[in-house]
Protein backbone atom coordinates (compact mmCIF):
# COMPACT_ATOMS: atom_id res chain seq x y z
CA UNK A 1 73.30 68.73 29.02
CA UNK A 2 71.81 71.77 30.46
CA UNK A 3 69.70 73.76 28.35
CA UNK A 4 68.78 77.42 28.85
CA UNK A 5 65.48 78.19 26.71
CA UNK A 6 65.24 81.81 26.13
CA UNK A 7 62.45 83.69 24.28
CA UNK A 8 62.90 86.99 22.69
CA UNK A 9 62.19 90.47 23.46
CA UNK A 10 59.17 92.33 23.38
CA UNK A 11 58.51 93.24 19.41
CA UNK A 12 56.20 95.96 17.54
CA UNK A 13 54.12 92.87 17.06
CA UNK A 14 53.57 91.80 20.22
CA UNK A 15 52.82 95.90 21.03
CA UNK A 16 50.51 96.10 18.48
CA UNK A 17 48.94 92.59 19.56
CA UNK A 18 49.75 91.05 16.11
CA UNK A 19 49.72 87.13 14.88
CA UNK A 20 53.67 86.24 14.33
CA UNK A 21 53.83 83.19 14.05
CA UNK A 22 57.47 82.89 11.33
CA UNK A 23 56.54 86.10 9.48
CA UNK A 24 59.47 88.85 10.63
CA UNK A 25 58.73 91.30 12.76
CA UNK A 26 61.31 93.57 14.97
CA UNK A 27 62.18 94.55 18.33
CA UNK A 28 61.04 97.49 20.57
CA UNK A 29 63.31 99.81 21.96
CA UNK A 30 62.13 97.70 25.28
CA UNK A 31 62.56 94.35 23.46
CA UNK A 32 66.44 95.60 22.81
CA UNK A 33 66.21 97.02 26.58
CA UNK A 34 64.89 93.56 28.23
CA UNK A 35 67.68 91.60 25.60
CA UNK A 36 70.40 93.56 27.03
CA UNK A 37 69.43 92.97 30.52
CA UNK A 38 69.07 89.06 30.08
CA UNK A 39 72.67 89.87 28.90
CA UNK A 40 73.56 91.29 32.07
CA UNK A 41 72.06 88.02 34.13
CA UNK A 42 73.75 85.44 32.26
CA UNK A 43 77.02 87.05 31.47
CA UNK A 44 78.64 84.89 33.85
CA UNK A 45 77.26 81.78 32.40
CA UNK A 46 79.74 79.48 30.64
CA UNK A 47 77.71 78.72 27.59
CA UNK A 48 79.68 75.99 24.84
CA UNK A 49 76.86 77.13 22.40
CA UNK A 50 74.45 78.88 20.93
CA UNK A 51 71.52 78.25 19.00
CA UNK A 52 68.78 80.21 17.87
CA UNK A 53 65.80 80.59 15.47
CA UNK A 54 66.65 82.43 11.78
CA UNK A 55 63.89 84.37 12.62
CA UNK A 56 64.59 88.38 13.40
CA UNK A 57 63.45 88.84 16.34
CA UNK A 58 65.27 86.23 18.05
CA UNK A 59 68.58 86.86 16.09
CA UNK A 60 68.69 90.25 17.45
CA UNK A 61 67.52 89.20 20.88
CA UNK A 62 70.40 86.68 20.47
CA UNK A 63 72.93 89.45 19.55
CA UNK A 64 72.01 91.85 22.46
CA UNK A 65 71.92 89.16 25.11
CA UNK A 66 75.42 87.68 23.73
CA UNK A 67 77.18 91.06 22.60
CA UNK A 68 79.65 90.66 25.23
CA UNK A 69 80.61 87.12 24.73
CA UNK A 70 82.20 87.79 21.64
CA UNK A 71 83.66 84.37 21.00
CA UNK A 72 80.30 82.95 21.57
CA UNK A 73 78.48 85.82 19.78
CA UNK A 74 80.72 84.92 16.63
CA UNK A 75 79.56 80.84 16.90
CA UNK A 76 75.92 80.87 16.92
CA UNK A 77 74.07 78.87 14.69
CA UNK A 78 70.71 79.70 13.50
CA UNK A 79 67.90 77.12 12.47
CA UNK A 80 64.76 77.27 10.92
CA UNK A 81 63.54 74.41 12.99
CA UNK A 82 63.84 76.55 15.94
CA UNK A 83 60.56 79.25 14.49
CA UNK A 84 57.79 79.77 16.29
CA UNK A 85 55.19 77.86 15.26
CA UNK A 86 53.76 78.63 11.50
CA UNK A 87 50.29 80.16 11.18
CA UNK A 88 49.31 80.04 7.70
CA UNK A 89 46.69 82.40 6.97
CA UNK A 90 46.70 84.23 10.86
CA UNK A 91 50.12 85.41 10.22
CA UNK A 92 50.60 89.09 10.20
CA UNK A 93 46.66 89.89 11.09
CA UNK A 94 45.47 91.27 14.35
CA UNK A 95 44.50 89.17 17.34
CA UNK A 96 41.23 91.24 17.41
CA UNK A 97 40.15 90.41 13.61
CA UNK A 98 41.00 86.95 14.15
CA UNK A 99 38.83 86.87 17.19
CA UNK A 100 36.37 88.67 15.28
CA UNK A 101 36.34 86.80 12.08
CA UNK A 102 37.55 83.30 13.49
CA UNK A 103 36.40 83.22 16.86
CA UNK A 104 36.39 79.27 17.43
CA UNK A 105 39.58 78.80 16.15
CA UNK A 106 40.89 81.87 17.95
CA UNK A 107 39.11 80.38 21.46
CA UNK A 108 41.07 77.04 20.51
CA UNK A 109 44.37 78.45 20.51
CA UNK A 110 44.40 80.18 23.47
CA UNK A 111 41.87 77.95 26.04
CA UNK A 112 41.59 74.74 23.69
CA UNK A 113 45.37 74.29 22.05
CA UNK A 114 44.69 70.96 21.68
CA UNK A 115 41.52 71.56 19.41
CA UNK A 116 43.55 74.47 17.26
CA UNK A 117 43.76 73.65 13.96
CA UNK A 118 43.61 76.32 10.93
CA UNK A 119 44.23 75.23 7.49
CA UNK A 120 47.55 76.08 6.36
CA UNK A 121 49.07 76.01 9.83
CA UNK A 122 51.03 74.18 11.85
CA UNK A 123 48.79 72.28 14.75
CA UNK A 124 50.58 72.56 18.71
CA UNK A 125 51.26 69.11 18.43
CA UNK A 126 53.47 69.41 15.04
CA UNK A 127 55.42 72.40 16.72
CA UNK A 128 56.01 70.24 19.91
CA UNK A 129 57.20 67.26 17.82
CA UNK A 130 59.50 69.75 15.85
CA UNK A 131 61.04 71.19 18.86
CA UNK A 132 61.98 68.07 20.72
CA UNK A 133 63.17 66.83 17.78
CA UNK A 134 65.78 69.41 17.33
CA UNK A 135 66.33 69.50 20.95
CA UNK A 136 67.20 65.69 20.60
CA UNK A 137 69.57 66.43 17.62
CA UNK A 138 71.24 69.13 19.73
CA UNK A 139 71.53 66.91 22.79
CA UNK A 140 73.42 64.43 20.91
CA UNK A 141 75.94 66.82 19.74
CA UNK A 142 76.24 68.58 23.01
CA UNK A 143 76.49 65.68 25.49
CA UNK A 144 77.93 67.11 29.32
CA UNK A 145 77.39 70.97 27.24
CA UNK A 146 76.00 73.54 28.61
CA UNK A 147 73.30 75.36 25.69
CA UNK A 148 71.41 78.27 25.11
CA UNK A 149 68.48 78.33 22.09
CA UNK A 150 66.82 81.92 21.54
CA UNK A 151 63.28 80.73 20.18
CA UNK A 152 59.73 81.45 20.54
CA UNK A 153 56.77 81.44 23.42
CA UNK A 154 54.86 78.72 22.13
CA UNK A 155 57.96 76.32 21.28
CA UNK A 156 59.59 77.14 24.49
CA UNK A 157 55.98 76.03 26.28
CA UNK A 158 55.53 72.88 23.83
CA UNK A 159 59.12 71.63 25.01
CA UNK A 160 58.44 72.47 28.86
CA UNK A 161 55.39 70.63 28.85
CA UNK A 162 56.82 67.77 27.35
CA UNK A 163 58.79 67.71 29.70
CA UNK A 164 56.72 67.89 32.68
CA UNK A 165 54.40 65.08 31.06
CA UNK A 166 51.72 67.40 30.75
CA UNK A 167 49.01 66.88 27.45
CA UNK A 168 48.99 69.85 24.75
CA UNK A 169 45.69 71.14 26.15
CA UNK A 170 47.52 71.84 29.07
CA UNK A 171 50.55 74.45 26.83
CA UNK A 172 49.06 77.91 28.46
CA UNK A 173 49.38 76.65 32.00
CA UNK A 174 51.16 79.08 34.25
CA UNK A 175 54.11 80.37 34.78
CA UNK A 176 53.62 82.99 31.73
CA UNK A 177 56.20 82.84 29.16
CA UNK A 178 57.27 86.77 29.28
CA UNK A 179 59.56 88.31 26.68
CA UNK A 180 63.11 87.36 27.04
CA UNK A 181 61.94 84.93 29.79
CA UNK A 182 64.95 82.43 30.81
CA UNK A 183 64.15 78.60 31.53
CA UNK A 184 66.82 75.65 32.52
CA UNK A 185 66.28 72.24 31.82
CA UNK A 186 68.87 69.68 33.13
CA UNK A 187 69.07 66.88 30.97
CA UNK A 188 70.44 63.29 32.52
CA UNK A 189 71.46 59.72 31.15
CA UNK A 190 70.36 58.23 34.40
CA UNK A 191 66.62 60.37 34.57
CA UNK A 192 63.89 61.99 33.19
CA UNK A 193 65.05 65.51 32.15
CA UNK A 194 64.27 68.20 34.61
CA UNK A 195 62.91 71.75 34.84
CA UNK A 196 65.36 73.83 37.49
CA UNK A 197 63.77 77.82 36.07
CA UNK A 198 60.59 77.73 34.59
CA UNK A 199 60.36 81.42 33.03
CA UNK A 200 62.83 82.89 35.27
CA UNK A 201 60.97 81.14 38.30
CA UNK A 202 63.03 78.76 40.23
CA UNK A 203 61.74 75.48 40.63
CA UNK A 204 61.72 73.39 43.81
C-alpha cells in the first residue's frame, strides 16, 4: 500500500492559537486556499480511496483537495478513529491560559509528550495506538492500493514516528507538520514500512 497522510488546513483555531483537540472548529479563507492548492499537487495522483476524520476541519479540507476527483470525492469514508487526539478539559481554551493555568502539563505536551497526561484526555501513546490501529485495518482492506487519510498534526506525527522507530518523547521532532502538509509512506510485505515525503519533504 502507499499511504498519503494529509493534515488539514489552517483553521480559526489554529489563528487564534486555540486547543482543538476533536471539538469542531472551521477553516480560514487560507485553510480553504492551502486545501485547494494540495488539490492542485495531487490531482494527478491515482488515489483507490479516501479516508478521513468526521471531524470539520478535515472533511472540508478533504472536499477542497478532492473537488475535482468527483468519483473519488463521492467515495470517501469518514471515521471517528481518524480525530485528532481528545483533550478533555484543554479543548476549546487558549494555549496561553493553559500555559498560564497548567503550565507543567502544558510544558509536557509540547517538550515532554511522553510525560503529558491530563485527566480526561487521551495520553500520545493512546492516540498512536489508535492510529496504527486503523491504519492496520485500512491496510488490510487496501492491499497493492494506493490511500489518502485527511487527519490531524499530532496523529499524522504519532504514525510517522512509529514508523521511523522513534519513542513518543521524540513526536515534535522536525520536519514541522504544517497545515495541509502531505506525507507518503510505502508500505511492503517483504520490509519495514517506509517514509518517501515527510511533510512535503522528500526523503532520501
Amino acid at each position: 500500500m502507499e499511504l498519503h497522510l494529509i493534515r488539514h488546513g489552517q483553521t480559526n483555531w489554529n489563528e487564534e492559537r486555540r486547543s482543538q483537540g476533536q471539538s469542531d472548529s472551521v477553516l480560514t479563507d487560507l485553510g480553504i486556499a492551502q486545501a485547494k492548492t494540495l488539490g492542485e499537487k495531487i490531482e494527478n495522483i491515482r488515489f483507490d480511496s479516501v479516508y478521513c476524520s468526521s471531524s470539520v476541519r478535515t472533511r472540508q479540507t478533504a472536499d477542497h483537495a478532492f473537488a475535482g476527483q468527483t468519483e473519488l470525492h463521492q467515495k470517501i469514508i469518514y471515521l471517528d478513529s481518524l480525530r485528532e487526539i481528545f483533550l478533555g478539559p484543554w479543548e476549546g481554551v487558549l494555549y496561553d491560559d493553559i500555559e498560564k493555568n497548567d503550565p507543567d502539563s502544558y510544558q509536557h505536551f509540547w517538550q515532554q509528550p511522553h510525560l503529558f497526561a491530563v485527566k480526561g484526555a487521551e495520553t500520545f501513546l493512546e492516540l498512536q495506538s489508535r492510529a496504527i490501529l486503523q491504519i492496520q485495518e485500512i491496510g488490510k482492506a487496501q492491499i497493492g492500493k494506493k490511500v489518502a487519510i485527511v487527519s490531524h498534526g499530532a496523529l499524522i506525527k504519532s504514525v510517522l514516528c512509529h514508523i521511523q522507530e522513534r519513542p513518543i518523547e521524540e513526536l515534535w521532532a522536525p520536519p514541522s507538520m504544517h497545515n495541509c502538509a502531505h506525507s507518503i509512506v510505502q508500505y511492503s510485505d517483504t520490509s519495514k514500512p517506509t517514509i518517501i515525503q515527510y511533510a512535503d519533504n522528500p526523503m532520501t
